[in-house]
Protein backbone atom coordinates (compact mmCIF):
# COMPACT_ATOMS: atom_id res chain seq x y z
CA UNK A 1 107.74 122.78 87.30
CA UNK A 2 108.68 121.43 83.90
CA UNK A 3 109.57 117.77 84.16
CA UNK A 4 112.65 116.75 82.29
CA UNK A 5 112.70 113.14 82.95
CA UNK A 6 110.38 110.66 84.53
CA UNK A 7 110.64 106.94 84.67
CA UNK A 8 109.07 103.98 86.64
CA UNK A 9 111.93 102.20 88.71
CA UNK A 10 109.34 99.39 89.74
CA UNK A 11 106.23 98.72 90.00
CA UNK A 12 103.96 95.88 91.83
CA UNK A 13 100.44 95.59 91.78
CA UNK A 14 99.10 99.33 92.27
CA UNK A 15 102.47 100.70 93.69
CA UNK A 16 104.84 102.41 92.06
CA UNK A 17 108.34 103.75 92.69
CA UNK A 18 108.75 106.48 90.12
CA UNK A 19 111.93 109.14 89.22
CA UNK A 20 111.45 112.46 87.84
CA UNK A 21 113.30 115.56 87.23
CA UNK A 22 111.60 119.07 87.03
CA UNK A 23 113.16 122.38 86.06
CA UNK A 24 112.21 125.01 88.87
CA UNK A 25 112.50 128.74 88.65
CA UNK A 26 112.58 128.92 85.25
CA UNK A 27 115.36 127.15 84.82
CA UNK A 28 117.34 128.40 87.29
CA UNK A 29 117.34 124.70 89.22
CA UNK A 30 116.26 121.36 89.14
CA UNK A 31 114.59 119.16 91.60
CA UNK A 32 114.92 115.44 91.64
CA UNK A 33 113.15 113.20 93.70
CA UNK A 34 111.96 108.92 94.03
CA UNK A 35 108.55 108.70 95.30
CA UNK A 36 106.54 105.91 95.86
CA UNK A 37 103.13 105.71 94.59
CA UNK A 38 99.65 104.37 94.76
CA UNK A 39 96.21 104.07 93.57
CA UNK A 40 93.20 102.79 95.16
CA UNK A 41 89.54 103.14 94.18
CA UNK A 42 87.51 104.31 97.11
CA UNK A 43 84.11 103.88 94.96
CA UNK A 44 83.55 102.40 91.65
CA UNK A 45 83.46 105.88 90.04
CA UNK A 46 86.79 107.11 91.52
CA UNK A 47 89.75 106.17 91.45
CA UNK A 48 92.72 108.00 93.70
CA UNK A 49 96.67 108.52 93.24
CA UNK A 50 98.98 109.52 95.76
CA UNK A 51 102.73 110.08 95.85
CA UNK A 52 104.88 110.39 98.33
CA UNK A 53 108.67 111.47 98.35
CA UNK A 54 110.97 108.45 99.49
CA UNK A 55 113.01 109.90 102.06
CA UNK A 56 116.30 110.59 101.77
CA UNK A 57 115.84 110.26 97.89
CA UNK A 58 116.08 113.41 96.25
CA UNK A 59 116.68 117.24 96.66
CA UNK A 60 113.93 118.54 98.42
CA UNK A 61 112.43 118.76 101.47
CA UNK A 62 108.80 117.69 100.96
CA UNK A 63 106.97 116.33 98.45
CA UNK A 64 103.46 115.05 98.59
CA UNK A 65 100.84 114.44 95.34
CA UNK A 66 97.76 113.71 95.29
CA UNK A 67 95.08 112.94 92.09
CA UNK A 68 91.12 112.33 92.28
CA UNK A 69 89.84 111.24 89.29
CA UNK A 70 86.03 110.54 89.35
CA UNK A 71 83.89 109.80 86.12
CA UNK A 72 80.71 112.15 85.73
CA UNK A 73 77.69 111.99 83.56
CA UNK A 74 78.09 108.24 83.18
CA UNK A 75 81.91 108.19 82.31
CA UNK A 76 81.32 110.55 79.24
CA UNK A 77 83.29 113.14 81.14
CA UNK A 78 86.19 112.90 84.06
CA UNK A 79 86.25 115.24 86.84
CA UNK A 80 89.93 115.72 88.37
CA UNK A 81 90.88 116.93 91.48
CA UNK A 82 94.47 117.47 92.35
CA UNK A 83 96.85 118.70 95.25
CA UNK A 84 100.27 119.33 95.84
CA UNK A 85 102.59 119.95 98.50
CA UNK A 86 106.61 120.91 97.49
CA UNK A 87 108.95 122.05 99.40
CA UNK A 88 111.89 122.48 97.46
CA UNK A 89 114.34 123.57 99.95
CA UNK A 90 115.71 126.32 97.41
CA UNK A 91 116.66 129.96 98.88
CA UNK A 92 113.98 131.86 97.37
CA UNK A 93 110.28 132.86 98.91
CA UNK A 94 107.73 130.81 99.02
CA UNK A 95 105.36 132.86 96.56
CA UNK A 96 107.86 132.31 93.88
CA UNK A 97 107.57 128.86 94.21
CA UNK A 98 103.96 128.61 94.63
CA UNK A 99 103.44 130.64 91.58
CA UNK A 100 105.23 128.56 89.59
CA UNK A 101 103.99 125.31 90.80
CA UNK A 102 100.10 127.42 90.13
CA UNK A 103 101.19 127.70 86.34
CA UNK A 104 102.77 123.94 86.46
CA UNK A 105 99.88 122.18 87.12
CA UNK A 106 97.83 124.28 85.10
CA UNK A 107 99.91 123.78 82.14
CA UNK A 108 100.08 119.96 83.73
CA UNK A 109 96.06 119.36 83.41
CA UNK A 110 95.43 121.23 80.36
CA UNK A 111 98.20 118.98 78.05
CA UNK A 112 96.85 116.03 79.82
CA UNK A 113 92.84 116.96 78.85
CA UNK A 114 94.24 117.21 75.09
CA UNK A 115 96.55 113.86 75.37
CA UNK A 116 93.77 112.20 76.66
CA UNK A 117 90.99 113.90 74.23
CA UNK A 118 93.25 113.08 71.13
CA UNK A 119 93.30 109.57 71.84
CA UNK A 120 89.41 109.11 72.56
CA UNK A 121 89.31 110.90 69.11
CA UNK A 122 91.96 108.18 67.48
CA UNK A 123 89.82 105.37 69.21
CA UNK A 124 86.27 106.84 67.38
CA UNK A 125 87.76 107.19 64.47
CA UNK A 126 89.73 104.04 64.21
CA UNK A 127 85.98 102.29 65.22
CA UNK A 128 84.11 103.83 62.45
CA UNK A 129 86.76 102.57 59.65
């Protein structure tokens, strides 16, 4: 999925309700959907993310998220662990879909190591000045 839109309709604490829009099959459709979210740290190292699809708010049947983020050779790397379960309640087989989600989240974690890499870059640089 290629997200369109995303925005945080309130937030308390660790909780979240966000909105997002994805395109889906190429283009073809998009999904909407409010979930709520959370994030709790199970250990000092780790810290966890979940999302859940509010029901009755949004286009699809399912949608479930869930991020592991644990800090590795003393913080100066992150390992990330993520799964996903969408059900997009579109007439098409389920392989298309799960392809596509596949290359998603791929595409998802890879512009997120570089967002995140650029900045820790930024922040070195802007300490050495």
């Amino acid at each position: 999925p290629w997200f369109q839109t995303s925005r945080v309709l309130s937030q308390r604490g660790n909780d979240a309700i966000v909105y997002f829009e994805a395109e889906v099959l190429y283009g073809a459709s998009t999904i909407w959907s409010q979930v709520r979210m959370s994030a709790t740290s199970p250990t000092p190292e780790t810290r966890v993310i979940e999302a859940k699809m509010m029901k009755g708010k949004g286009n699809m049947d399912q949608l479930l998220g869930r991020w592991e983020v644990t800090g590795v050779d003393g913080g100066a790397r992150t390992h990330v662990a993520f799964q996903l379960l969408l059900d997009p309640n579109l007439p098409v087989p389920d392989s298309v879909v799960s392809n596509e989600t596949k290359q998603g989240v791929g595409h998802a974690l890879r512009a997120l190591r570089t967002r995140v890499a650029q900045r820790v870059y930024a922040s070195r640089a802007n300490h050495r000045m």
